[in-house]
N, C-alpha and C. Protein backbone atom coordinates (compact mmCIF):
# COMPACT_ATOMS: atom_id res chain seq x y z
N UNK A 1 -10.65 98.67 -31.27
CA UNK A 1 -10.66 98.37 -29.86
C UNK A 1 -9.22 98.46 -29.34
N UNK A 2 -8.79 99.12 -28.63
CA UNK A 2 -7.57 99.62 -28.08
C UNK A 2 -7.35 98.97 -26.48
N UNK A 3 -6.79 98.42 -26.33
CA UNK A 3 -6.45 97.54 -25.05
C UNK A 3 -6.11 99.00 -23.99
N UNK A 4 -6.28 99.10 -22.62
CA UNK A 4 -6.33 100.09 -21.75
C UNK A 4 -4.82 100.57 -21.39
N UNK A 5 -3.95 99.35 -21.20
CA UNK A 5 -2.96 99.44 -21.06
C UNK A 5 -1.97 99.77 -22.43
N UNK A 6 -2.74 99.55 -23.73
CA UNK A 6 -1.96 99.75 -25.04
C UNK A 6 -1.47 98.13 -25.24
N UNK A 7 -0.83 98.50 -26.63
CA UNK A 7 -0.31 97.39 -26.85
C UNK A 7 1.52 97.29 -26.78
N UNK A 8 2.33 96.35 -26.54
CA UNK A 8 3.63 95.96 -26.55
C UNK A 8 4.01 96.23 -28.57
N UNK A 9 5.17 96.22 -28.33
CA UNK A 9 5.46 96.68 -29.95
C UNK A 9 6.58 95.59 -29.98
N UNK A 10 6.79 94.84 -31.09
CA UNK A 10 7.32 93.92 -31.71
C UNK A 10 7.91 94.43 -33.33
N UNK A 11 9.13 94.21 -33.49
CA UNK A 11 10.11 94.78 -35.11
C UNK A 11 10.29 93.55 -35.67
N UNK A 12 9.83 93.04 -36.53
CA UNK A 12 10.47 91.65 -37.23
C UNK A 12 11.61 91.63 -37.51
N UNK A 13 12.77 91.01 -37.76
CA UNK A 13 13.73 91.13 -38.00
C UNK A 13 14.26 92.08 -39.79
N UNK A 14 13.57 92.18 -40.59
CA UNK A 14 13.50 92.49 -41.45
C UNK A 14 13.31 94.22 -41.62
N UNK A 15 12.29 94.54 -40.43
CA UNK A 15 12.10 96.17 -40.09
C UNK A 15 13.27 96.58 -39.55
N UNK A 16 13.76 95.37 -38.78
CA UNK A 16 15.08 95.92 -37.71
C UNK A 16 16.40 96.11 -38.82
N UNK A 17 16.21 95.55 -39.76
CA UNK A 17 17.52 95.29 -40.63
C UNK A 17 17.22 97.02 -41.65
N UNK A 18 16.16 97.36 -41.84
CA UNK A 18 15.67 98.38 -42.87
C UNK A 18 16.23 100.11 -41.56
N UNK A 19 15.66 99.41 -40.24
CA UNK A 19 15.81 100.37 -39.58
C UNK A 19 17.33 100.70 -39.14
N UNK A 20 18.07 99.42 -38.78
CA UNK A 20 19.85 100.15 -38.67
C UNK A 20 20.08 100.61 -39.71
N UNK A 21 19.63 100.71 -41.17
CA UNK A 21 20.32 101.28 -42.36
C UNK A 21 20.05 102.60 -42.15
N UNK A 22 18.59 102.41 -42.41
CA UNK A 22 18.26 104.48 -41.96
C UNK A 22 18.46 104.74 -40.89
N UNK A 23 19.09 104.33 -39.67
CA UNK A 23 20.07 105.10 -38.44
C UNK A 23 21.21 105.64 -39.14
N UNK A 24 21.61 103.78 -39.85
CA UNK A 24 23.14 104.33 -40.38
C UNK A 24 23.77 105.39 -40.87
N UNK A 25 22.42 105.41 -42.21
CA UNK A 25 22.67 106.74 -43.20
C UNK A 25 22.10 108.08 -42.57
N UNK A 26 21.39 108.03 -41.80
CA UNK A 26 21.24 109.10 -41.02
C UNK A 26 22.30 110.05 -40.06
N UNK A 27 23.24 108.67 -39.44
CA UNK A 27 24.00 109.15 -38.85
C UNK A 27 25.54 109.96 -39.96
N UNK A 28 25.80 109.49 -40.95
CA UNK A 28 26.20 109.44 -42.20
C UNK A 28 25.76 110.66 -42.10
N UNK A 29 24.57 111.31 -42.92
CA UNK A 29 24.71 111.98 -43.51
C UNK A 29 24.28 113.28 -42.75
N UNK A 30 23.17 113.48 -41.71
CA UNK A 30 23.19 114.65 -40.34
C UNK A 30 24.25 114.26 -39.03
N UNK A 31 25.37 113.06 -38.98
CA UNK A 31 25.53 113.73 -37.79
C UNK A 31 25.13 112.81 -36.72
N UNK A 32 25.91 112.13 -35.65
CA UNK A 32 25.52 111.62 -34.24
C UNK A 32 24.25 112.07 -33.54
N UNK A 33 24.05 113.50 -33.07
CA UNK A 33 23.26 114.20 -32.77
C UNK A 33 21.75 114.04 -33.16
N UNK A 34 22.23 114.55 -34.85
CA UNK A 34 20.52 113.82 -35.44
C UNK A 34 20.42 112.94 -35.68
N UNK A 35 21.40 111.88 -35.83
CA UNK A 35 20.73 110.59 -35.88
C UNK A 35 19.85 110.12 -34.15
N UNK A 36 20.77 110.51 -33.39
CA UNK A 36 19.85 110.15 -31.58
C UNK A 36 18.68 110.91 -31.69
N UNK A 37 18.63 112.14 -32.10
CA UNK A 37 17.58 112.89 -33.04
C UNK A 37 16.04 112.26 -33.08
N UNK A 38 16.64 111.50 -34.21
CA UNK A 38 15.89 111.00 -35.36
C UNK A 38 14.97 109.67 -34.50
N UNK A 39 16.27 108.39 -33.89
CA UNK A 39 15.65 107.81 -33.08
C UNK A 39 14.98 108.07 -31.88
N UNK A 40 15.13 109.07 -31.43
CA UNK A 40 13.70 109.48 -29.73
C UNK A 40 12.92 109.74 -30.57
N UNK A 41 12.64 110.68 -31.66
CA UNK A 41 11.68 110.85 -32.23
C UNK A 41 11.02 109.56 -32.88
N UNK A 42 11.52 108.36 -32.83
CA UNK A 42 10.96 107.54 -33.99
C UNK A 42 10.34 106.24 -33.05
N UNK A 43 11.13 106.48 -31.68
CA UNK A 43 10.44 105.94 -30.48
C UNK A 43 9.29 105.56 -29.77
N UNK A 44 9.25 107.32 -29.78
CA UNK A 44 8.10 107.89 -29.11
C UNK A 44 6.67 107.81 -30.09
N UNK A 45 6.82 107.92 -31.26
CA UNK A 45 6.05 107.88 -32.84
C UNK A 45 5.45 106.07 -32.42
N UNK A 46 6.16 105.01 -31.93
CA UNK A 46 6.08 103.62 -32.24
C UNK A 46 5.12 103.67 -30.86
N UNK A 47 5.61 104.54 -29.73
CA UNK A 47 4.93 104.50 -28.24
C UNK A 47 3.11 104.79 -28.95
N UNK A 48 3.04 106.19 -29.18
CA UNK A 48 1.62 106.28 -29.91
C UNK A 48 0.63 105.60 -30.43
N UNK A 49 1.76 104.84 -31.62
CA UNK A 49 1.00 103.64 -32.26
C UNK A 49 0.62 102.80 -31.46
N UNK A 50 1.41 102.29 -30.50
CA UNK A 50 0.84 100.95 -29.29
C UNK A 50 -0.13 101.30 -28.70
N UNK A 51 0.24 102.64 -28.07
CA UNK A 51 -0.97 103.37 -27.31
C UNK A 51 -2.82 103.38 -27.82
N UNK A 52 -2.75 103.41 -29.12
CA UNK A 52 -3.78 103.66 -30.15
C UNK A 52 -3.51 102.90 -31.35
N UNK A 53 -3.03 101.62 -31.66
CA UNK A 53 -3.12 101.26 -33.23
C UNK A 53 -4.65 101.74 -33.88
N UNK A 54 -5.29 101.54 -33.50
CA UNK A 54 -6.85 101.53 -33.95
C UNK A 54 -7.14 103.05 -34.89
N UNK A 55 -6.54 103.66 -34.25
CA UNK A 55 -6.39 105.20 -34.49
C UNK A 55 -5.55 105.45 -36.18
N UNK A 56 -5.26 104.46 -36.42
CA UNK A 56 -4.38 104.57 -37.75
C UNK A 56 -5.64 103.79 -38.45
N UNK A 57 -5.44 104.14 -39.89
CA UNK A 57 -6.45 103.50 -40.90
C UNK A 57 -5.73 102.05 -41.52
N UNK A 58 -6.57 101.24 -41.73
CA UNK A 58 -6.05 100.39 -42.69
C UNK A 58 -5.59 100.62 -43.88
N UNK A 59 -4.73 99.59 -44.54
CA UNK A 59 -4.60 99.90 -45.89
C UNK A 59 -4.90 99.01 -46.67
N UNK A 60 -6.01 98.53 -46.90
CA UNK A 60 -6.31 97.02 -47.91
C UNK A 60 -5.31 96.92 -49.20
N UNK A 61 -4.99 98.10 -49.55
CA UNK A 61 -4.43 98.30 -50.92
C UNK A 61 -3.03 97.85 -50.98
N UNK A 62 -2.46 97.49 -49.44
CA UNK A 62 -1.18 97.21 -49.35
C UNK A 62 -1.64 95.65 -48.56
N UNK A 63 -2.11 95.16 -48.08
CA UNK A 63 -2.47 94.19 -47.79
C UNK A 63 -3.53 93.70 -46.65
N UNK A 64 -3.96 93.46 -46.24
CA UNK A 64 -5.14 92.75 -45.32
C UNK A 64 -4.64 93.18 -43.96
N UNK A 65 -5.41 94.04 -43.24
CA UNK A 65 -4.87 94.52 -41.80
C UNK A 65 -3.56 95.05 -41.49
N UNK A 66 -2.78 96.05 -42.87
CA UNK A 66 -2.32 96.66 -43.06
C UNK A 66 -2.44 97.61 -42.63
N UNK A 67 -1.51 98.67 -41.79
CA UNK A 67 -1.83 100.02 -41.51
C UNK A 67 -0.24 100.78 -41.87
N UNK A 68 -0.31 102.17 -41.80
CA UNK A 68 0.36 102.54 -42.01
C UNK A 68 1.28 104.25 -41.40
N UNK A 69 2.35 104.42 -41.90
CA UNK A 69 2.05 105.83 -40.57
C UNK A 69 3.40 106.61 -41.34
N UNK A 70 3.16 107.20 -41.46
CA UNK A 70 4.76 108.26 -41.92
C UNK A 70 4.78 108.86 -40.44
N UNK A 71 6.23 108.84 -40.76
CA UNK A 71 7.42 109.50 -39.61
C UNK A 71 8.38 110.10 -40.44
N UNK A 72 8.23 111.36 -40.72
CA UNK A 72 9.89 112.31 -41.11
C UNK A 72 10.06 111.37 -42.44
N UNK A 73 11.68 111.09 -42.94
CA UNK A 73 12.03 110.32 -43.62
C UNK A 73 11.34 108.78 -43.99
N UNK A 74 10.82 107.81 -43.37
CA UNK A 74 10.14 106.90 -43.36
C UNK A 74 8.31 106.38 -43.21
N UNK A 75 8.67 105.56 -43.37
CA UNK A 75 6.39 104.73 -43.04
C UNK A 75 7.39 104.09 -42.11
N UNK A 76 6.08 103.83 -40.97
CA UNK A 76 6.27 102.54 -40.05
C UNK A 76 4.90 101.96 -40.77
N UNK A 77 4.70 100.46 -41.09
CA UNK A 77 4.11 99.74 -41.80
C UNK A 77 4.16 98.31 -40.71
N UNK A 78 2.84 98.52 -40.34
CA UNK A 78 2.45 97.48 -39.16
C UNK A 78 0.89 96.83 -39.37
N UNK A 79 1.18 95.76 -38.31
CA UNK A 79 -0.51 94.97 -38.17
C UNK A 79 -0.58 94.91 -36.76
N UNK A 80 -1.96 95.05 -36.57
CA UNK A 80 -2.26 94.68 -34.66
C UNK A 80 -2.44 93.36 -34.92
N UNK A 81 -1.25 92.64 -33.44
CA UNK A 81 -1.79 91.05 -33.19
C UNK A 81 -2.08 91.15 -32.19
N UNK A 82 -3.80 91.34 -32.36
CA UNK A 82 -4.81 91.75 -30.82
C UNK A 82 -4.68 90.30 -30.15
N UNK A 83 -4.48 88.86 -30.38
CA UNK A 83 -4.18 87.78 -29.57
C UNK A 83 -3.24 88.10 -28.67
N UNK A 84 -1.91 88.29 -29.74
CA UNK A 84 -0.35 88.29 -28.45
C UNK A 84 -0.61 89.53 -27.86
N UNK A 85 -1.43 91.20 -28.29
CA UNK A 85 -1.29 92.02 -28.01
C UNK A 85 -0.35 93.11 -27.88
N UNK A 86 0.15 92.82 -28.86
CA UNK A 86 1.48 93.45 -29.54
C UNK A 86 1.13 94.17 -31.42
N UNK A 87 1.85 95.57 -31.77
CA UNK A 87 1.49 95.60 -32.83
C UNK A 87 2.71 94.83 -33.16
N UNK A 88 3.10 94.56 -34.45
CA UNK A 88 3.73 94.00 -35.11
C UNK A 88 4.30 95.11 -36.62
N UNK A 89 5.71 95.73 -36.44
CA UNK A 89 6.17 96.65 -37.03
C UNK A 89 6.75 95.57 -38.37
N UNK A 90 6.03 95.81 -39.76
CA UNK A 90 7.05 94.43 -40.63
C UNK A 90 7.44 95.49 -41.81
N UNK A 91 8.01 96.79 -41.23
CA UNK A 91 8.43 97.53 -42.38
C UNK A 91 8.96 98.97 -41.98
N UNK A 92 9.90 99.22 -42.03
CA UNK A 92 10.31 100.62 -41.99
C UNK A 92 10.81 101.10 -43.50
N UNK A 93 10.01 101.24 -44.39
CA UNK A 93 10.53 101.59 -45.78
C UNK A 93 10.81 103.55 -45.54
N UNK A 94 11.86 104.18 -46.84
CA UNK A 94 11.79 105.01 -46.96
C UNK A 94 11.04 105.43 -47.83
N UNK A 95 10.95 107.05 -47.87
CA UNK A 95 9.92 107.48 -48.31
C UNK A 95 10.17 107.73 -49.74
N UNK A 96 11.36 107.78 -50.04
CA UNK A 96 11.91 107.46 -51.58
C UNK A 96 11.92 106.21 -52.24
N UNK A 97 11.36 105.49 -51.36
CA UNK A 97 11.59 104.20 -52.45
C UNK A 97 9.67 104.15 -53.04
N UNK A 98 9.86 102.69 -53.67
CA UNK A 98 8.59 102.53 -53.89
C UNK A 98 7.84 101.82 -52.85
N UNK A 99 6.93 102.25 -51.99
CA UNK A 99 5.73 102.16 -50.97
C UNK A 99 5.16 100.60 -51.26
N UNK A 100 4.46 100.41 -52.49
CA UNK A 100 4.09 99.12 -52.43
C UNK A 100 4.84 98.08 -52.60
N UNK A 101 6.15 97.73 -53.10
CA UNK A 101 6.81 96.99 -53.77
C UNK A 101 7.84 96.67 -52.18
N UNK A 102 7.75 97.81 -51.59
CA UNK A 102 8.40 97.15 -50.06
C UNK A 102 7.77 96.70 -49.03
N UNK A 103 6.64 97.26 -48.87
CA UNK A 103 5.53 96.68 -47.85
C UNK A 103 5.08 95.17 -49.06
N UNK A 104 4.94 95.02 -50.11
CA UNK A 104 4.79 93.81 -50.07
C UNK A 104 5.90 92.85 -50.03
N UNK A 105 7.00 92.83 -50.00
CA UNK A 105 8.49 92.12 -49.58
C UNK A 105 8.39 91.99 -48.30
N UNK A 106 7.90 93.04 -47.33
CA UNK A 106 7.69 92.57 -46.16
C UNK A 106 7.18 92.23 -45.65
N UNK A 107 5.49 92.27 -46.19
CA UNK A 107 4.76 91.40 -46.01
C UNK A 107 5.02 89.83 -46.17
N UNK A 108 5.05 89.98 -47.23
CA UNK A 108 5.27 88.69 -47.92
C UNK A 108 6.52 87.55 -46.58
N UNK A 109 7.61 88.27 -46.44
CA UNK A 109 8.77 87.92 -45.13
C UNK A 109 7.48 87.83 -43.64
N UNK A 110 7.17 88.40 -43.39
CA UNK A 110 6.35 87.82 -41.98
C UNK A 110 5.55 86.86 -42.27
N UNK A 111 5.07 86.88 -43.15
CA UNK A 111 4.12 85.81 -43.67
C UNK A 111 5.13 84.46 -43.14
N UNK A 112 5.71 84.50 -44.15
CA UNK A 112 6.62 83.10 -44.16
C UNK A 112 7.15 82.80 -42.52
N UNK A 113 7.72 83.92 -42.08
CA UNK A 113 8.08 83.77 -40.81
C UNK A 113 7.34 83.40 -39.36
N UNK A 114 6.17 83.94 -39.95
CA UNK A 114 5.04 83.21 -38.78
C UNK A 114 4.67 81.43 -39.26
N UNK A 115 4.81 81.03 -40.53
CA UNK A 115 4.97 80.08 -41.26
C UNK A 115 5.67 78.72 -40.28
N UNK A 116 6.68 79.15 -39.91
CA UNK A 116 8.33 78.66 -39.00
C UNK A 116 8.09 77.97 -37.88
């Protein structure tokens, strides 16, 4: 069920900390250019998801109302909170690392943080 207007997008602090690194090294290693690049593209990718979370599959295998989405270099690794109406981004892992072992660290971090 997709709200008409879409949903608002929310980064836990933990996605935000994963995401200045891969700006960082992005900018590092293509360049000013592609790193601004990299972020409109990674923007507009997060606009979609709000627009349509529903449209992405779950991933039980990574945790309970888990979804998931490759972008280029990275997953955006989110949950819809159809209450606040916001998805909730709790992971920007790369695509070189290991997939489950970071979505569950970050899971595991929102957990606690909604906890607070």
């Amino acid at each position: 069920m997709t709200r008409p207007e879409g949903y608002g997008i929310r980064i836990t602090p933990l996605a935000a900390q994963q995401l200045k690194e891969e700006m960082s090294w992005s900018r590092r290693r293509w360049g000013r250019q592609h790193q601004l690049s990299y972020r409109r593209a990674l923007l507009r990718r997060l606009e979609q998801i709000a627009a349509s979370p529903y449209g992405y599959r779950e991933r039980p295998e990574l945790g309970s109302g888990v979804r998931l989405v490759h972008h280029a270099g990275l997953y955006i690794v989110f949950l819809i909170n159809e209450e606040q109406g916001w998805i909730e981004v709790i992971a920007f892992p790369n695509v070189h690392r290991e997939l489950e072992h970071g979505v569950a660290d970050s899971l595991e971090a929102w957990r606690r943080a909604k906890k607070e």
